[in-house]
PDB file of N, CA and C in Angstrom:
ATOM      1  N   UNK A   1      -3.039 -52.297  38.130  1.00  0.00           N
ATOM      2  CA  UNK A   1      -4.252 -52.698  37.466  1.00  0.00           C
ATOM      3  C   UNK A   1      -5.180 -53.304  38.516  1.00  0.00           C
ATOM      4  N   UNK A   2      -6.432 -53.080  38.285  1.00  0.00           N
ATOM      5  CA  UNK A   2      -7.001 -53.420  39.301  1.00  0.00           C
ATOM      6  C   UNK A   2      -8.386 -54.606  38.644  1.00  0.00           C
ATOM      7  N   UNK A   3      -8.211 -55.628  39.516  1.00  0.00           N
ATOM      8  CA  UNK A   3      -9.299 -56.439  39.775  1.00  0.00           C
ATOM      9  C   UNK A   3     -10.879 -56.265  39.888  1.00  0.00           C
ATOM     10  N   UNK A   4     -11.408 -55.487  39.536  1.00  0.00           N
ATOM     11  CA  UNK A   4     -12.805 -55.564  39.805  1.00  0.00           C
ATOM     12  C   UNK A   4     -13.988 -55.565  38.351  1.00  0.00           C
ATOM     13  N   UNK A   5     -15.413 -55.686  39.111  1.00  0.00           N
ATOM     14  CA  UNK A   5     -15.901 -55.691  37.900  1.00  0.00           C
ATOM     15  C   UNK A   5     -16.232 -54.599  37.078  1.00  0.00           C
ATOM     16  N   UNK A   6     -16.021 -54.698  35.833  1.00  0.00           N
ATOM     17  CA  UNK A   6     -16.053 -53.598  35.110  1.00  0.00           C
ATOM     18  C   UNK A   6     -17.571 -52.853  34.961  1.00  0.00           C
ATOM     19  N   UNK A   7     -18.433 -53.853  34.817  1.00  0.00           N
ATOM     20  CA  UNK A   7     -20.114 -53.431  35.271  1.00  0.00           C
ATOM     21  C   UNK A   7     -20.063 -53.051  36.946  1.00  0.00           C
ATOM     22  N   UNK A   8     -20.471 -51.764  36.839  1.00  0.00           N
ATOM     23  CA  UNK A   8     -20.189 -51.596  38.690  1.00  0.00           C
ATOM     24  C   UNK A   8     -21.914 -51.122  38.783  1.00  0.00           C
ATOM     25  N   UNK A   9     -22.385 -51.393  37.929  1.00  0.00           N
ATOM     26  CA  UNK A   9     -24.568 -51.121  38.303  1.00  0.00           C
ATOM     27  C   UNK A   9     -24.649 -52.633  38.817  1.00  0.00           C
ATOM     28  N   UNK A  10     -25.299 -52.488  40.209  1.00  0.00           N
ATOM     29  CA  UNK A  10     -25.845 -53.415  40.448  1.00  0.00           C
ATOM     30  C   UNK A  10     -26.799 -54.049  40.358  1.00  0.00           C
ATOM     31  N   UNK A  11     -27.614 -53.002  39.812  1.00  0.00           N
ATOM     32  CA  UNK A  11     -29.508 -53.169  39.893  1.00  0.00           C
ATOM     33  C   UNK A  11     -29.518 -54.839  38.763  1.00  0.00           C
ATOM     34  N   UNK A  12     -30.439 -55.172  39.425  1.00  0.00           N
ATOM     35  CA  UNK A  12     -31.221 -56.262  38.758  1.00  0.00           C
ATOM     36  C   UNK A  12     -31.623 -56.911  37.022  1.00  0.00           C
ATOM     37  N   UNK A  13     -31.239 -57.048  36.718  1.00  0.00           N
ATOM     38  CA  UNK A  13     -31.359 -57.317  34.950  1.00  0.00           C
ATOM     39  C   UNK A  13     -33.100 -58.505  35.145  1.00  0.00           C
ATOM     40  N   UNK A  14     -34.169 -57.044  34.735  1.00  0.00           N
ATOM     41  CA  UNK A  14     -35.448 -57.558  34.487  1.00  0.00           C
ATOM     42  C   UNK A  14     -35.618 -58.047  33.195  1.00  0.00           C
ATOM     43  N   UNK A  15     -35.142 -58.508  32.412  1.00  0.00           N
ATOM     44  CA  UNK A  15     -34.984 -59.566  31.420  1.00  0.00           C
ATOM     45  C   UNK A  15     -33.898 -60.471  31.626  1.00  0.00           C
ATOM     46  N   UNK A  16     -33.471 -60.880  32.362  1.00  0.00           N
ATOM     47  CA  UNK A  16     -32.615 -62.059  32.872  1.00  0.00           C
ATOM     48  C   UNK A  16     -33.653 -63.567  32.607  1.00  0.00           C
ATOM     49  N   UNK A  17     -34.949 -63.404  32.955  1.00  0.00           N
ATOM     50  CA  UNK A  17     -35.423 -64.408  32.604  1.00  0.00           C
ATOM     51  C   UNK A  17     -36.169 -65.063  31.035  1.00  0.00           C
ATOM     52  N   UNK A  18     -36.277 -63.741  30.952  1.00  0.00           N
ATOM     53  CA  UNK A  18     -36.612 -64.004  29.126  1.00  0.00           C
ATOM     54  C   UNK A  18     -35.279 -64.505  28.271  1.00  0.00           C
ATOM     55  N   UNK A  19     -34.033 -63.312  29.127  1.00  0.00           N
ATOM     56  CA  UNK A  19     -32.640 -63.831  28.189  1.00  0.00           C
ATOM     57  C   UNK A  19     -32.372 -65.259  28.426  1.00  0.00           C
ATOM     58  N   UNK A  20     -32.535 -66.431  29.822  1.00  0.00           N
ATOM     59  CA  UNK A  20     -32.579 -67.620  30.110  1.00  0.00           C
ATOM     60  C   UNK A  20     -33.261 -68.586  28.877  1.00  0.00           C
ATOM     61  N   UNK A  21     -34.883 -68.075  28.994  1.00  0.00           N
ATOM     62  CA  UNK A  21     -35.754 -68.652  27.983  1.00  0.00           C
ATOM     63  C   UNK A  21     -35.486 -68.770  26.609  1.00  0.00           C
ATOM     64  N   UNK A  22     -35.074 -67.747  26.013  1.00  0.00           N
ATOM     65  CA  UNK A  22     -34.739 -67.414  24.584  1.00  0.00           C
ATOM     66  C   UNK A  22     -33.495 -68.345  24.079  1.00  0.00           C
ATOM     67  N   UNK A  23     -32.400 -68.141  25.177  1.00  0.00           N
ATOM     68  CA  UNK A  23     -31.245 -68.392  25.037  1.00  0.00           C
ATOM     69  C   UNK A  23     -31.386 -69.745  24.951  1.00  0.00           C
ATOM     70  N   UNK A  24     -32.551 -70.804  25.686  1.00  0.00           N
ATOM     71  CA  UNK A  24     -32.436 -72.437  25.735  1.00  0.00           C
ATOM     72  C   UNK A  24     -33.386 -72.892  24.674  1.00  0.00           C
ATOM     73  N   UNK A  25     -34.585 -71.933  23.988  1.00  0.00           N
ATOM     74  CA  UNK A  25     -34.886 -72.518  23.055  1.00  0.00           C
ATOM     75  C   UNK A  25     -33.899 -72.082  21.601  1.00  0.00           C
ATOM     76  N   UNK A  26     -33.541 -71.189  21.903  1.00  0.00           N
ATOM     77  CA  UNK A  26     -32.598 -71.255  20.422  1.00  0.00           C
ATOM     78  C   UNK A  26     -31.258 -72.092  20.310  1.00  0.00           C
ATOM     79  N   UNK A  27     -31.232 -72.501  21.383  1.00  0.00           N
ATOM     80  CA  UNK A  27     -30.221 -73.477  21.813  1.00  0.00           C
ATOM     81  C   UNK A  27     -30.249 -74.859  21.473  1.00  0.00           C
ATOM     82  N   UNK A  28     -31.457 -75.221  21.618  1.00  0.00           N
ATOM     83  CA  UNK A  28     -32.680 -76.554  21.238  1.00  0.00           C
ATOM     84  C   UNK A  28     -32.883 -76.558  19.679  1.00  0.00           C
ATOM     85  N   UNK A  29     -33.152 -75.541  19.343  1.00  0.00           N
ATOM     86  CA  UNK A  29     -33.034 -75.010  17.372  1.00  0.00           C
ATOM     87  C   UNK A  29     -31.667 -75.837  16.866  1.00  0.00           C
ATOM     88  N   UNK A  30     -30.652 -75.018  17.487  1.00  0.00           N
ATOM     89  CA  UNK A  30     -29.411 -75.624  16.626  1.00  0.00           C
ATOM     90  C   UNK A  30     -29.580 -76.697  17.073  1.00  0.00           C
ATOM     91  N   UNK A  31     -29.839 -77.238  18.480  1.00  0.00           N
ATOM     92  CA  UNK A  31     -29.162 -78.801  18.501  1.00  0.00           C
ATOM     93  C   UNK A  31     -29.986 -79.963  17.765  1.00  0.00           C
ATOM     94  N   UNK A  32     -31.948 -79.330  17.302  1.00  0.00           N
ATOM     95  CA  UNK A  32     -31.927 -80.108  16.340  1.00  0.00           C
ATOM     96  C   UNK A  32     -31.766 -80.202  14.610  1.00  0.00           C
ATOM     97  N   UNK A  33     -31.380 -78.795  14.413  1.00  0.00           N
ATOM     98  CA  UNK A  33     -30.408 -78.417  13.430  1.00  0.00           C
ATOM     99  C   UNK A  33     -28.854 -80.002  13.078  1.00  0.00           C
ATOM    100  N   UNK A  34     -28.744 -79.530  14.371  1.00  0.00           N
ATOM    101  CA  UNK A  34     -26.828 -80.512  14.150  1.00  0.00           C
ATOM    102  C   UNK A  34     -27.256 -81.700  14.180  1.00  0.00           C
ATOM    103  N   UNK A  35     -28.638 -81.955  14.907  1.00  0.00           N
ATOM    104  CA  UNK A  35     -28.725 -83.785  15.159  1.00  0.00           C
ATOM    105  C   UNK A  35     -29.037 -84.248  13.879  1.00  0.00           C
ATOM    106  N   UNK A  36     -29.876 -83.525  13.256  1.00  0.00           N
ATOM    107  CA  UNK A  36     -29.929 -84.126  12.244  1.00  0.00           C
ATOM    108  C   UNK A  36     -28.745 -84.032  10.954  1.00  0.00           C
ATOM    109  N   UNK A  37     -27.581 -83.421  10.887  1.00  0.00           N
ATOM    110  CA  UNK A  37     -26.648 -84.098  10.524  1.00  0.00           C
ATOM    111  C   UNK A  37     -26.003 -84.845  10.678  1.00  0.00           C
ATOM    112  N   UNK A  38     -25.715 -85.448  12.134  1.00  0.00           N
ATOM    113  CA  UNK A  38     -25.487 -86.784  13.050  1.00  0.00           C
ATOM    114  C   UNK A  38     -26.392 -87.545  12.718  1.00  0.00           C
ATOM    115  N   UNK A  39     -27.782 -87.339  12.279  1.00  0.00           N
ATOM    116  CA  UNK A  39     -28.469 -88.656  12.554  1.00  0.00           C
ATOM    117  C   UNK A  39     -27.809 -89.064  10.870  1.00  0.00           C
ATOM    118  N   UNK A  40     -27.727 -87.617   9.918  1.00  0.00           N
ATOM    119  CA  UNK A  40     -27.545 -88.624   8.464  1.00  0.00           C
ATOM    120  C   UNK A  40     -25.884 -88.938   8.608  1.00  0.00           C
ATOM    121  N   UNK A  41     -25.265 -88.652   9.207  1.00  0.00           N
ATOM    122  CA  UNK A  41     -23.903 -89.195   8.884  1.00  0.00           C
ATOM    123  C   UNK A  41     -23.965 -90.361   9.668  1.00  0.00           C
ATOM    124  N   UNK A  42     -24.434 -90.893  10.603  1.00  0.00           N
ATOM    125  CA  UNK A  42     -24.918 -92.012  11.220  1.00  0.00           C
ATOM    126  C   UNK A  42     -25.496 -93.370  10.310  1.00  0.00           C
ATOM    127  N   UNK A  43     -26.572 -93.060   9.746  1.00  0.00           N
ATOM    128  CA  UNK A  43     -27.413 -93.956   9.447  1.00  0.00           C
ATOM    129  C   UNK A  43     -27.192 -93.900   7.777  1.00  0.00           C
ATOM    130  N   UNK A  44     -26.663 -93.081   6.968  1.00  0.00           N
ATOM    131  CA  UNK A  44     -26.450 -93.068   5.826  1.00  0.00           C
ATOM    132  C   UNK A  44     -25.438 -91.872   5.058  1.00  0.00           C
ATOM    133  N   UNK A  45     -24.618 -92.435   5.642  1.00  0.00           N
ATOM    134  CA  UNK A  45     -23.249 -91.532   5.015  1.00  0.00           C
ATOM    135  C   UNK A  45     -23.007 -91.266   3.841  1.00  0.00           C
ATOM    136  N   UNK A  46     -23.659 -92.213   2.903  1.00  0.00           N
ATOM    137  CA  UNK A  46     -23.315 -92.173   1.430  1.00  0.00           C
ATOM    138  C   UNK A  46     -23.842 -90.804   1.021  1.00  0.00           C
ATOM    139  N   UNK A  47     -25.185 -90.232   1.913  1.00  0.00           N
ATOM    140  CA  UNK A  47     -26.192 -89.483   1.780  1.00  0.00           C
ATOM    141  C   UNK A  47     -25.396 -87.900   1.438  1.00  0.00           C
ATOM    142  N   UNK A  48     -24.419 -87.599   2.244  1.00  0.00           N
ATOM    143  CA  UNK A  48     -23.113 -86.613   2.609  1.00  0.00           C
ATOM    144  C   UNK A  48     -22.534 -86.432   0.835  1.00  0.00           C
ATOM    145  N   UNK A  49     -22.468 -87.418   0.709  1.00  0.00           N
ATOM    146  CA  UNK A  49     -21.604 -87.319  -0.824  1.00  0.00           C
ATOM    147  C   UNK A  49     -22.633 -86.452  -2.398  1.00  0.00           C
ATOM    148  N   UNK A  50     -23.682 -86.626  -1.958  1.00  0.00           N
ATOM    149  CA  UNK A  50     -24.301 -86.121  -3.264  1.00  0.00           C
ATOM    150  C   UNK A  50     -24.315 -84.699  -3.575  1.00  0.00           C
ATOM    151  N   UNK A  51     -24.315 -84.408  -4.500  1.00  0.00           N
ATOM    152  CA  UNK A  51     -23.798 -82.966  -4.966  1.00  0.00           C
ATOM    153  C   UNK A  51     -25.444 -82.209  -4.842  1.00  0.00           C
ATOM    154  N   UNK A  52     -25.225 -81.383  -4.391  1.00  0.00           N
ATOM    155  CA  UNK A  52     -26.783 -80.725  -3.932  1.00  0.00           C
ATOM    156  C   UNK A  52     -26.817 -79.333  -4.149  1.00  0.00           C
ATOM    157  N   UNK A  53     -25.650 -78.416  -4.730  1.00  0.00           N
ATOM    158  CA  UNK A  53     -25.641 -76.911  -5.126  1.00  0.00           C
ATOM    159  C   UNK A  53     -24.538 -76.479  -5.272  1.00  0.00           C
ATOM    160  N   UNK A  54     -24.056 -76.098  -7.104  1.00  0.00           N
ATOM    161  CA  UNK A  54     -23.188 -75.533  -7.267  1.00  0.00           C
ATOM    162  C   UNK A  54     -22.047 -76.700  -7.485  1.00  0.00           C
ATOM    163  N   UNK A  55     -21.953 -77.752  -7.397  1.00  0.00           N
ATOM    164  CA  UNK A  55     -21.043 -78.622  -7.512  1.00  0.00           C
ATOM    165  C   UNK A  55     -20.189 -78.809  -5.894  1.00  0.00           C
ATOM    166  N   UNK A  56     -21.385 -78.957  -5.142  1.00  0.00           N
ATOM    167  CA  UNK A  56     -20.921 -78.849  -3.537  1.00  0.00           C
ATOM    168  C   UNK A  56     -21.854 -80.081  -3.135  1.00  0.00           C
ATOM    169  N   UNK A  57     -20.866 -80.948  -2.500  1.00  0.00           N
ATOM    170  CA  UNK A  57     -21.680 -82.144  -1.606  1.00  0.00           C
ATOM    171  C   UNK A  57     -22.307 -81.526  -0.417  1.00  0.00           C
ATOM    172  N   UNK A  58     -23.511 -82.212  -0.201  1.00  0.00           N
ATOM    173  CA  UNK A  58     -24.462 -82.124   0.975  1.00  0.00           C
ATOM    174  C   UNK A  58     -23.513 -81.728   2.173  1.00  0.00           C
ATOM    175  N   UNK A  59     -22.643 -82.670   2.391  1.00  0.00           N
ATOM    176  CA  UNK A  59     -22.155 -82.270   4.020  1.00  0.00           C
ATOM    177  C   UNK A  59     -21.253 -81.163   3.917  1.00  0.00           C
ATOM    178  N   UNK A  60     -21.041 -80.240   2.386  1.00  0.00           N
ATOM    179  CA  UNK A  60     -20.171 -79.239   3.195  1.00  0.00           C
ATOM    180  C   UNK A  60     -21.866 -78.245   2.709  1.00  0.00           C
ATOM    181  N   UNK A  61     -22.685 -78.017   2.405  1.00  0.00           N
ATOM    182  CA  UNK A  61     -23.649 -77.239   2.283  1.00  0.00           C
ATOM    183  C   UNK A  61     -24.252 -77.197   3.781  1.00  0.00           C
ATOM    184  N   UNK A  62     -24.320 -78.503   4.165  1.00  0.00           N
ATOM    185  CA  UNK A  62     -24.729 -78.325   5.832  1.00  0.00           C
ATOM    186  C   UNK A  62     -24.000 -78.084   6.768  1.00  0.00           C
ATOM    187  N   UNK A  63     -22.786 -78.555   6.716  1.00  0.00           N
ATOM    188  CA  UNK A  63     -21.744 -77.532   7.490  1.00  0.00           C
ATOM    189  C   UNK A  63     -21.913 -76.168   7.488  1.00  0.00           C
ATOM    190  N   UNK A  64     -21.829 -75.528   6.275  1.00  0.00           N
ATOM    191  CA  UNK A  64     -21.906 -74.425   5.656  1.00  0.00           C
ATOM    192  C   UNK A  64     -23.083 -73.300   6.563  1.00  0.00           C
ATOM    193  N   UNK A  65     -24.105 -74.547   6.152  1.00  0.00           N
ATOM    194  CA  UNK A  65     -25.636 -74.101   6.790  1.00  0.00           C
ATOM    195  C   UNK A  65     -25.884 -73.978   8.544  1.00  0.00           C
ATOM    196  N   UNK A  66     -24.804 -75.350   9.004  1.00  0.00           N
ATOM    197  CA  UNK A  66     -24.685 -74.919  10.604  1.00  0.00           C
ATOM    198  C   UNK A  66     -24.234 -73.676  10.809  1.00  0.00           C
ATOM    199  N   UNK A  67     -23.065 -73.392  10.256  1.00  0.00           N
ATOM    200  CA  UNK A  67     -21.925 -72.149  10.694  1.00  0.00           C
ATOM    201  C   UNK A  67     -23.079 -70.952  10.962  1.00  0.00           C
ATOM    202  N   UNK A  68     -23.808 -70.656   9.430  1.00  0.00           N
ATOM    203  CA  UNK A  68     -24.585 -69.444   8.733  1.00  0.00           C
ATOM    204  C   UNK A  68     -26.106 -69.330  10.180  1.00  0.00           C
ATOM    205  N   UNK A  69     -25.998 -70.849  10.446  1.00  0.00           N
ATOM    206  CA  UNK A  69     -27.757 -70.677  11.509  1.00  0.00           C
ATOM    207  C   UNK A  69     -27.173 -70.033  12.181  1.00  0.00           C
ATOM    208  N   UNK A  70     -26.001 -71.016  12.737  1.00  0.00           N
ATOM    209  CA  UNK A  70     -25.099 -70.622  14.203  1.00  0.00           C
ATOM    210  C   UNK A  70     -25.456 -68.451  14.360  1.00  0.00           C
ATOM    211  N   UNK A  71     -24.314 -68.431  13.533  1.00  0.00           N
ATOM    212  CA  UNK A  71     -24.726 -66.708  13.564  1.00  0.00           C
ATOM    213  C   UNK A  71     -25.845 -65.922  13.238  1.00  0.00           C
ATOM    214  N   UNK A  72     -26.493 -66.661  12.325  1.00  0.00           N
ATOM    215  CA  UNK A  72     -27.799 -65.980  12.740  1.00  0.00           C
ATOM    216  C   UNK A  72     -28.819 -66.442  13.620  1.00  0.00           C
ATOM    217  N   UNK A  73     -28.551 -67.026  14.418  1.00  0.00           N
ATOM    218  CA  UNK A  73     -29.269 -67.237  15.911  1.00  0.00           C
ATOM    219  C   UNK A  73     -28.423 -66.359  17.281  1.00  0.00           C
ATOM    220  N   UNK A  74     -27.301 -66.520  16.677  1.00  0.00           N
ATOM    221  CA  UNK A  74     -26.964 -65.109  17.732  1.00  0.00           C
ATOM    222  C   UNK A  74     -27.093 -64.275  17.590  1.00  0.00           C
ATOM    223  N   UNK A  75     -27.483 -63.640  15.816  1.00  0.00           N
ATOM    224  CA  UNK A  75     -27.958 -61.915  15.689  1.00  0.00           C
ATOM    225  C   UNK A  75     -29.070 -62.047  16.477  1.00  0.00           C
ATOM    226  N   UNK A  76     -30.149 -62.834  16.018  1.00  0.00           N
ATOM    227  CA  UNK A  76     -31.723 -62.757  16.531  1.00  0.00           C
ATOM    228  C   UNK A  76     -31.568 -62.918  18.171  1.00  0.00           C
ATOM    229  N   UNK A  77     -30.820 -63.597  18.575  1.00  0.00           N
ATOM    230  CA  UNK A  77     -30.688 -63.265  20.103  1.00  0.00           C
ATOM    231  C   UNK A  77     -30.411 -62.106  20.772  1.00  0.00           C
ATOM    232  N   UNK A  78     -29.525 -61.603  19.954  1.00  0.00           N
ATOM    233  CA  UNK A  78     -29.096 -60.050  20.578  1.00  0.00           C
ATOM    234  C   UNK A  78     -29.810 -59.222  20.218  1.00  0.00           C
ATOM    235  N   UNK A  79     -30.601 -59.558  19.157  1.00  0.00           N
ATOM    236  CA  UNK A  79     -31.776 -58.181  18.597  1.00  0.00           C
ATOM    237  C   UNK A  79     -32.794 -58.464  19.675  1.00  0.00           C
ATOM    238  N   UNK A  80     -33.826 -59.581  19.590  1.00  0.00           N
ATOM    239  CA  UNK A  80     -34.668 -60.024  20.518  1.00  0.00           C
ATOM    240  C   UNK A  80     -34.045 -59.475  22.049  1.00  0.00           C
ATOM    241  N   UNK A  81     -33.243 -59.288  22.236  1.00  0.00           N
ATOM    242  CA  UNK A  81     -32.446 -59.377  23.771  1.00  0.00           C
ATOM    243  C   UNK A  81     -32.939 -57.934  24.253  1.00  0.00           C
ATOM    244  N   UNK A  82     -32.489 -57.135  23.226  1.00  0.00           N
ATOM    245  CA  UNK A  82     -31.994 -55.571  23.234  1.00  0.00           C
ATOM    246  C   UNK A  82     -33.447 -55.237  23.076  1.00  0.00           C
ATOM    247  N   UNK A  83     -34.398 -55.737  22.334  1.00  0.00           N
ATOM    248  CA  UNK A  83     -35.542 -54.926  22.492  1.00  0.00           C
ATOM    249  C   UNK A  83     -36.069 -55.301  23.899  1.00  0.00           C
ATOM    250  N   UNK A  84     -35.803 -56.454  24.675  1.00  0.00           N
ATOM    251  CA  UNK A  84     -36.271 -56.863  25.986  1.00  0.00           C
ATOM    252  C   UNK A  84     -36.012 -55.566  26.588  1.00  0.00           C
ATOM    253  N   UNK A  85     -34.812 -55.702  26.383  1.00  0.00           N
ATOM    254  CA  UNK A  85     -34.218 -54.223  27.921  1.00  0.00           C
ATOM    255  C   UNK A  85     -34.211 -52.902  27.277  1.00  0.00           C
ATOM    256  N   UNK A  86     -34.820 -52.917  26.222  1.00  0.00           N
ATOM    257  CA  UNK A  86     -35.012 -51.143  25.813  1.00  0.00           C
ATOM    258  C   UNK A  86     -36.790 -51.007  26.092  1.00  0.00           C
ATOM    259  N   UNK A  87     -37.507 -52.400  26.239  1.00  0.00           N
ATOM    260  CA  UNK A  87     -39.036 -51.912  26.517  1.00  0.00           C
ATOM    261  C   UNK A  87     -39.581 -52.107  25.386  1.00  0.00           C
ATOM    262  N   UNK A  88     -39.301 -52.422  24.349  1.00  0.00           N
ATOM    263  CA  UNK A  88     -40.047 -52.410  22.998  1.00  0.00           C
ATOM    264  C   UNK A  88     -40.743 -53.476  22.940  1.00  0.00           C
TER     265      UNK A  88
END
């Protein structure tokens, strides 16, 4: 078995810098996505307990809601990505 890299094109990835850009503001999205469940489990925990849909407390709807951004910020990354390097 051999050691090497499996990408053997060397040429240059001319969206390397958009994929950088994209990648740190959607990055910045979730983290103020999550802070603000830190800031309410922080400053008012009781807040977590109230039933807010379906007979579901707040903190598992926002859990729920991190998981659901989470992946859909990586579809939109890879869609956004792919039209970079197809030219669209």
């Amino acid at each position: 078995m051999l050691h090497e890299p499996a990408n053997r094109d060397t040429a240059p990835d001319s969206a390397a810098g958009y994929k950088s850009r994209l990648g740190l503001i959607l990055f910045f999205v979730y983290a103020a996505m999550y802070a603000g469940f830190v800031v309410i489990n922080l400053t008012t925990p009781a807040m977590m307990e109230i039933t807010v849909l379906w007979g579901i407390n707040l903190a598992v709807v926002y859990g729920l809601a991190l998981i659901l951004a989470a992946f859909g910020l990586a579809l939109a990354y890879d869609s956004l990505c792919r039209k970079r390097e197809e030219g669209r």
